[in-house]
C-alpha atoms as a PDB file:
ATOM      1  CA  UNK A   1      32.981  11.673  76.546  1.00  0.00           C
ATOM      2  CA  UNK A   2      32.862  12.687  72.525  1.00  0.00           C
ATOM      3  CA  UNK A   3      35.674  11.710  70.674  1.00  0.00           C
ATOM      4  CA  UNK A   4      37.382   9.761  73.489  1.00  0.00           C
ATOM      5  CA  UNK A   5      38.267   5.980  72.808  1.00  0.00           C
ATOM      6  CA  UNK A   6      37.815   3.812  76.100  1.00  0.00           C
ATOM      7  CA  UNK A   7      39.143   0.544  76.062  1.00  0.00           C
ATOM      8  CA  UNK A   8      36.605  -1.976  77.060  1.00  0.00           C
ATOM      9  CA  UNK A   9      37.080  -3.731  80.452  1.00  0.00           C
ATOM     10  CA  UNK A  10      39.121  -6.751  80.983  1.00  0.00           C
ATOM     11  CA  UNK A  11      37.681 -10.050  82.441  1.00  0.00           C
ATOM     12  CA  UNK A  12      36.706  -9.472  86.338  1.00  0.00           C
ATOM     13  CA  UNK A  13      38.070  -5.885  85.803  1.00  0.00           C
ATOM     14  CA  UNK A  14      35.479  -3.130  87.008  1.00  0.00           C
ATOM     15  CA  UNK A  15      34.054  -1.282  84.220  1.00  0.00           C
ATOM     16  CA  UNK A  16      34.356   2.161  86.532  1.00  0.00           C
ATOM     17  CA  UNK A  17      37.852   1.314  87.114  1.00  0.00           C
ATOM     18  CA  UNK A  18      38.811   0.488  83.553  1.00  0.00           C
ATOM     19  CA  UNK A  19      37.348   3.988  82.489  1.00  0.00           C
ATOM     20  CA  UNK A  20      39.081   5.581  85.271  1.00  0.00           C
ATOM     21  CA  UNK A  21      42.872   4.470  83.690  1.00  0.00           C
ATOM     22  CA  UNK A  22      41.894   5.502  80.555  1.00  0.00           C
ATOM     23  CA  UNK A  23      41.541   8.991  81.326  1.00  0.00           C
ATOM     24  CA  UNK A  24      44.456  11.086  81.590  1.00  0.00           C
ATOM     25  CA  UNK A  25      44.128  13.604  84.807  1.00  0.00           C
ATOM     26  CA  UNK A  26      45.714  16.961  84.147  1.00  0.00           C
ATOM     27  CA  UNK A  27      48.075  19.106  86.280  1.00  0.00           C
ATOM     28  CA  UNK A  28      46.176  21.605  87.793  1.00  0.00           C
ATOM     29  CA  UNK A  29      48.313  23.972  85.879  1.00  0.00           C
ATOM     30  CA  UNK A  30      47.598  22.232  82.939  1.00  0.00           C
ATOM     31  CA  UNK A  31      43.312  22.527  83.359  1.00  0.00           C
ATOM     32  CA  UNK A  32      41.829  25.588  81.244  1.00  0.00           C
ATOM     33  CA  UNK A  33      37.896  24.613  82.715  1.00  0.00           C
ATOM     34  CA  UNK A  34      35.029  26.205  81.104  1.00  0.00           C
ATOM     35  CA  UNK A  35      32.053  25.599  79.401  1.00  0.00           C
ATOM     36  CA  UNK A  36      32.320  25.952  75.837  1.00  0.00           C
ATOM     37  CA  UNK A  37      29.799  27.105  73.660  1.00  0.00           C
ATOM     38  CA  UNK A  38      27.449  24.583  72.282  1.00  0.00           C
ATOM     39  CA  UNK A  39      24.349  23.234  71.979  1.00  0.00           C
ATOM     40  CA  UNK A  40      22.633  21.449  74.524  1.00  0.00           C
ATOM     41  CA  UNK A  41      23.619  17.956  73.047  1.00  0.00           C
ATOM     42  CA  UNK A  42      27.189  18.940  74.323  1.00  0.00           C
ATOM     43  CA  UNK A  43      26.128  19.753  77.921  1.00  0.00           C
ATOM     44  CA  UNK A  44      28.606  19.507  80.829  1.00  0.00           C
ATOM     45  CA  UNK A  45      31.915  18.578  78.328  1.00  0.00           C
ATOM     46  CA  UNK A  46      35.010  20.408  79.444  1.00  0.00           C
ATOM     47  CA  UNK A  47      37.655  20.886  77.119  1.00  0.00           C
ATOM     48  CA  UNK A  48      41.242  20.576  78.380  1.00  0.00           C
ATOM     49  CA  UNK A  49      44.265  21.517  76.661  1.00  0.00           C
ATOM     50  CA  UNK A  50      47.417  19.418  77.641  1.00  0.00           C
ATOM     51  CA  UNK A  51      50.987  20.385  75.578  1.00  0.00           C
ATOM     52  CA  UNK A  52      54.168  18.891  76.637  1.00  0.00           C
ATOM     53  CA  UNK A  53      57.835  20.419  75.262  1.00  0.00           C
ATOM     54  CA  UNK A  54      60.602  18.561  75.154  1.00  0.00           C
ATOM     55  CA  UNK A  55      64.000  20.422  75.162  1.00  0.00           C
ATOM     56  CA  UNK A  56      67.688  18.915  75.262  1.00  0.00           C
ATOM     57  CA  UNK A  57      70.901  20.493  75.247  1.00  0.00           C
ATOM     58  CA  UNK A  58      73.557  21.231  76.971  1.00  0.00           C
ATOM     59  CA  UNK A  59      72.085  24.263  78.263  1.00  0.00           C
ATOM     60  CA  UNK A  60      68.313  25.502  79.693  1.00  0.00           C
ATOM     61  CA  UNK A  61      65.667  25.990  77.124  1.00  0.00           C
ATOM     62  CA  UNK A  62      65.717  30.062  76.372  1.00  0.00           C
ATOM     63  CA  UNK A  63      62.300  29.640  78.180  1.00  0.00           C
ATOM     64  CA  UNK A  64      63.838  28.402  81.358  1.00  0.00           C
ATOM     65  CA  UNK A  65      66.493  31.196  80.989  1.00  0.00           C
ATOM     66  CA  UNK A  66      64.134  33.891  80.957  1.00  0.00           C
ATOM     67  CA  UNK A  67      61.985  32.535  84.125  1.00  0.00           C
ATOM     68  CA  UNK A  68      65.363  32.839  85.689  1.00  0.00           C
ATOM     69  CA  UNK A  69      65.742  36.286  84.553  1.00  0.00           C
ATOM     70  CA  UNK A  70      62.767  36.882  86.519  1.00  0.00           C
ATOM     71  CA  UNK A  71      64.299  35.445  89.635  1.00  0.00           C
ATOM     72  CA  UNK A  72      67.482  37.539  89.159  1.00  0.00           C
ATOM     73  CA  UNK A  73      69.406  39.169  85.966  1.00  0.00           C
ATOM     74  CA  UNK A  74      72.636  38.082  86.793  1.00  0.00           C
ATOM     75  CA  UNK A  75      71.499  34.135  86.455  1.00  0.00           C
ATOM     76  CA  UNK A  76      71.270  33.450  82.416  1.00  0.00           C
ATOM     77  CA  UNK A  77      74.377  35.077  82.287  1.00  0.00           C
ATOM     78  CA  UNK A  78      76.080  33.338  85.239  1.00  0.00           C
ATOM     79  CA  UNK A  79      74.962  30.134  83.672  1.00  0.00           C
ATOM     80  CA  UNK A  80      76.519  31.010  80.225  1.00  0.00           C
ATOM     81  CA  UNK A  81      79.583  31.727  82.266  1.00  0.00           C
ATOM     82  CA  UNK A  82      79.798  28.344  83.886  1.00  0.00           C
ATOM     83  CA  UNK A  83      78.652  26.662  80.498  1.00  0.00           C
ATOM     84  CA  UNK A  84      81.827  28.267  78.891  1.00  0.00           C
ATOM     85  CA  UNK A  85      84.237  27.620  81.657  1.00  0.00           C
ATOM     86  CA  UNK A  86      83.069  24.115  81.764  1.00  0.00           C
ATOM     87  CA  UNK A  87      83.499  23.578  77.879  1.00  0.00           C
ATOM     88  CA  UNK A  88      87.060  24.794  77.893  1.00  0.00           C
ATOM     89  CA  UNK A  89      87.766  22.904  80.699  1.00  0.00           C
ATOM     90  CA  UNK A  90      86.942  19.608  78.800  1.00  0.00           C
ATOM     91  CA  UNK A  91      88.540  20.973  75.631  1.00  0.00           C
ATOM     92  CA  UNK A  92      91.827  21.201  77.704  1.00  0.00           C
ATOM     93  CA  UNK A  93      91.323  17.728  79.528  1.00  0.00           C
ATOM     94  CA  UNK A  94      91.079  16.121  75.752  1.00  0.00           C
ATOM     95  CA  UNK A  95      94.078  17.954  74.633  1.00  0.00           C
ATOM     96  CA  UNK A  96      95.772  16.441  77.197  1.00  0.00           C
ATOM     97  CA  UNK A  97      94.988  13.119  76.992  1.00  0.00           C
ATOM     98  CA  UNK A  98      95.104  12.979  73.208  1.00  0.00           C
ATOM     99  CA  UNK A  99      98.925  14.282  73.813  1.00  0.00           C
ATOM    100  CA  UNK A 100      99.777  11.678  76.201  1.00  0.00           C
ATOM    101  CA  UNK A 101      98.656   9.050  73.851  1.00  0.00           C
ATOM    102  CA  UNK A 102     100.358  10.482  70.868  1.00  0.00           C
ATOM    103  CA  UNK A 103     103.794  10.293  73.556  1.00  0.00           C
ATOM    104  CA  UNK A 104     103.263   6.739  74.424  1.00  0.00           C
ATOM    105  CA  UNK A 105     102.298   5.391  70.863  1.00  0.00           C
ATOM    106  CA  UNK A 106     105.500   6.941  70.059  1.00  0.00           C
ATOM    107  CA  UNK A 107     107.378   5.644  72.930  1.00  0.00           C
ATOM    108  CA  UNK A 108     106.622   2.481  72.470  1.00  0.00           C
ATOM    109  CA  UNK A 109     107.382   2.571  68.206  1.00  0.00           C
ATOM    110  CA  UNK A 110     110.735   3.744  69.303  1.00  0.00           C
ATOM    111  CA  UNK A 111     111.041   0.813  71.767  1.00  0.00           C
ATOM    112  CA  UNK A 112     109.628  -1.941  69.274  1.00  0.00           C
ATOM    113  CA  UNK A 113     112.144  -0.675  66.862  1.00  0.00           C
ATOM    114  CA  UNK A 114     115.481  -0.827  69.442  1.00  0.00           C
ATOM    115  CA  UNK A 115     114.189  -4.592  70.406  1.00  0.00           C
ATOM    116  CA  UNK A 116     113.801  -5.352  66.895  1.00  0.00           C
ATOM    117  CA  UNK A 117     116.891  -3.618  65.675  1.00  0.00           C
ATOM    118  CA  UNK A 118     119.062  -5.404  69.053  1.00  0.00           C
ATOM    119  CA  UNK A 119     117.403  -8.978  68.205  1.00  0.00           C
ATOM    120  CA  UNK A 120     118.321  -8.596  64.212  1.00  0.00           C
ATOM    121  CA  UNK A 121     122.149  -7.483  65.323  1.00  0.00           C
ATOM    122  CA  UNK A 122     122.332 -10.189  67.916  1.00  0.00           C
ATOM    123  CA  UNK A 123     121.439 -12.734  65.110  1.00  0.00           C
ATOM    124  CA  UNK A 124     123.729 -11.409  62.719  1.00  0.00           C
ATOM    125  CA  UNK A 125     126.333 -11.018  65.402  1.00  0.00           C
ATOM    126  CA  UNK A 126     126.075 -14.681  66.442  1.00  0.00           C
ATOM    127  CA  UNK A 127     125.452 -16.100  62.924  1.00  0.00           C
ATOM    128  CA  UNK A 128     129.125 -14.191  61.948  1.00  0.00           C
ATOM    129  CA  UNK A 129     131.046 -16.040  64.743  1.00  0.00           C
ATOM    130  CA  UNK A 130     129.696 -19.205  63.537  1.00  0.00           C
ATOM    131  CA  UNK A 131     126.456 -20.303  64.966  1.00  0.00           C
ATOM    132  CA  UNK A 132     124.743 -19.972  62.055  1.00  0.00           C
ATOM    133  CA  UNK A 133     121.566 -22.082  62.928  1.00  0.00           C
ATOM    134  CA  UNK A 134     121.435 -20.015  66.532  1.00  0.00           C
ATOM    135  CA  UNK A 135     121.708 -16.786  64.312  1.00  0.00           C
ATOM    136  CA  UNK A 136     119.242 -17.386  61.795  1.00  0.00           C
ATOM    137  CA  UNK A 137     116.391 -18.787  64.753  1.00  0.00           C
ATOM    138  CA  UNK A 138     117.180 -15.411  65.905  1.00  0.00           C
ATOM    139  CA  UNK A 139     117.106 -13.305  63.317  1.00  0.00           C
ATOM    140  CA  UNK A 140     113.894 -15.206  61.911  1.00  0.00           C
ATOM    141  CA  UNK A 141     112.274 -14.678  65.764  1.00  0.00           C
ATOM    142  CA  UNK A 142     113.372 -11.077  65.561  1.00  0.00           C
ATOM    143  CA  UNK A 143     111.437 -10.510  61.980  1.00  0.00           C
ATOM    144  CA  UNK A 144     108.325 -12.505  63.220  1.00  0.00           C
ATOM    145  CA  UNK A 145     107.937 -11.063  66.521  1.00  0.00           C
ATOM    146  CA  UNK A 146     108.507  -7.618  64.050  1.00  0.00           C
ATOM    147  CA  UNK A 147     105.625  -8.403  61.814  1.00  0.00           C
ATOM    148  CA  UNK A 148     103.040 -10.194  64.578  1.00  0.00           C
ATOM    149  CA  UNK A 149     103.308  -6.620  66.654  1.00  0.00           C
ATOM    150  CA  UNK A 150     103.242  -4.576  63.443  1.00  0.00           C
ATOM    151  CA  UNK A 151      99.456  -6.973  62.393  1.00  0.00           C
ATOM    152  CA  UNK A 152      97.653  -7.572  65.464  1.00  0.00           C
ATOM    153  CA  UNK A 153      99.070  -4.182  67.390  1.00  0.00           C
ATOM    154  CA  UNK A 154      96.294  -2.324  67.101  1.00  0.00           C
ATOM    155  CA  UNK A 155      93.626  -4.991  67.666  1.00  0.00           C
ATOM    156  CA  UNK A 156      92.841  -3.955  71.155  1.00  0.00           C
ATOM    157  CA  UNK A 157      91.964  -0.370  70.101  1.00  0.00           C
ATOM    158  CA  UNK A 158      89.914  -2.535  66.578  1.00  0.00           C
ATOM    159  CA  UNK A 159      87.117  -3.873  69.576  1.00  0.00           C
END
């Protein structure tokens, strides 16, 4: 072959075989066979022609749409239709999850507040009728507790 690079054969490895997986063997799809035109030093070379496309998205290449044009009409559009329905269906399902967290962040703000709020008034209450130690252990609790939820509450949503 001209121009091909063939790897040479491993120890105990057939030389045959060793040519055999370096050669790529086309589709038949892929195979344009022919003689080209050249001299006689050139005799018996075929020329193939391999091209590969890659294609991502969401949708079918415009390619694939129009080979399924040719099947029937309605399909690229019946596609587009189910590609549209199927995005707005996800937009909706994120709109409703992103308002459920929104409720119980601020559920629970509210409720972190009231427990803070009740464990500062009990301390304040029981400091006033004369437990002052008791009080202030609670009213100290009360502001810790306070400031350890308000640092490390978001560290599960941090990893």
């Amino acid at each position: 072959m001209v121009g091909a690079e063939i790897s040479p054969p491993l120890e105990g490895e057939d030389p045959e075989e060793a040519r055999r997986e370096d050669e790529i063997e086309p589709a038949d799809d892929d195979v344009i066979e022919g003689e080209p035109e050249t001299d006689d030093s050139q005799k018996g070379l075929h020329v193939v022609h391999r091209e590969m496309r890659s294609y991502r998205g969401p949708l079918p290449s415009p390619e694939t749409l129009e080979r399924y044009k040719e099947v029937d009409s309605r399909f690229p559009d019946e596609i587009l239709a189910a590609f549209r329905e199927q995005r707005t269906h996800r937009q909706e399902m994120e709109r409703t999850l992103l308002a459920g967290s929104e409720r119980r962040a601020n559920r629970g703000q509210w409720l972190g507040t009231g427990l803070l709020g009740v464990g500062l008034a009990g301390g304040i209450w029981v400091t006033l009728a004369g437990q002052s130690v008791t009080g202030g252990l609670m009213v100290t609790a009360a502001l810790a507790l306070g400031a350890l939820s308000y640092v490390f509450g978001d560290s599960r949503k941090k990893d």
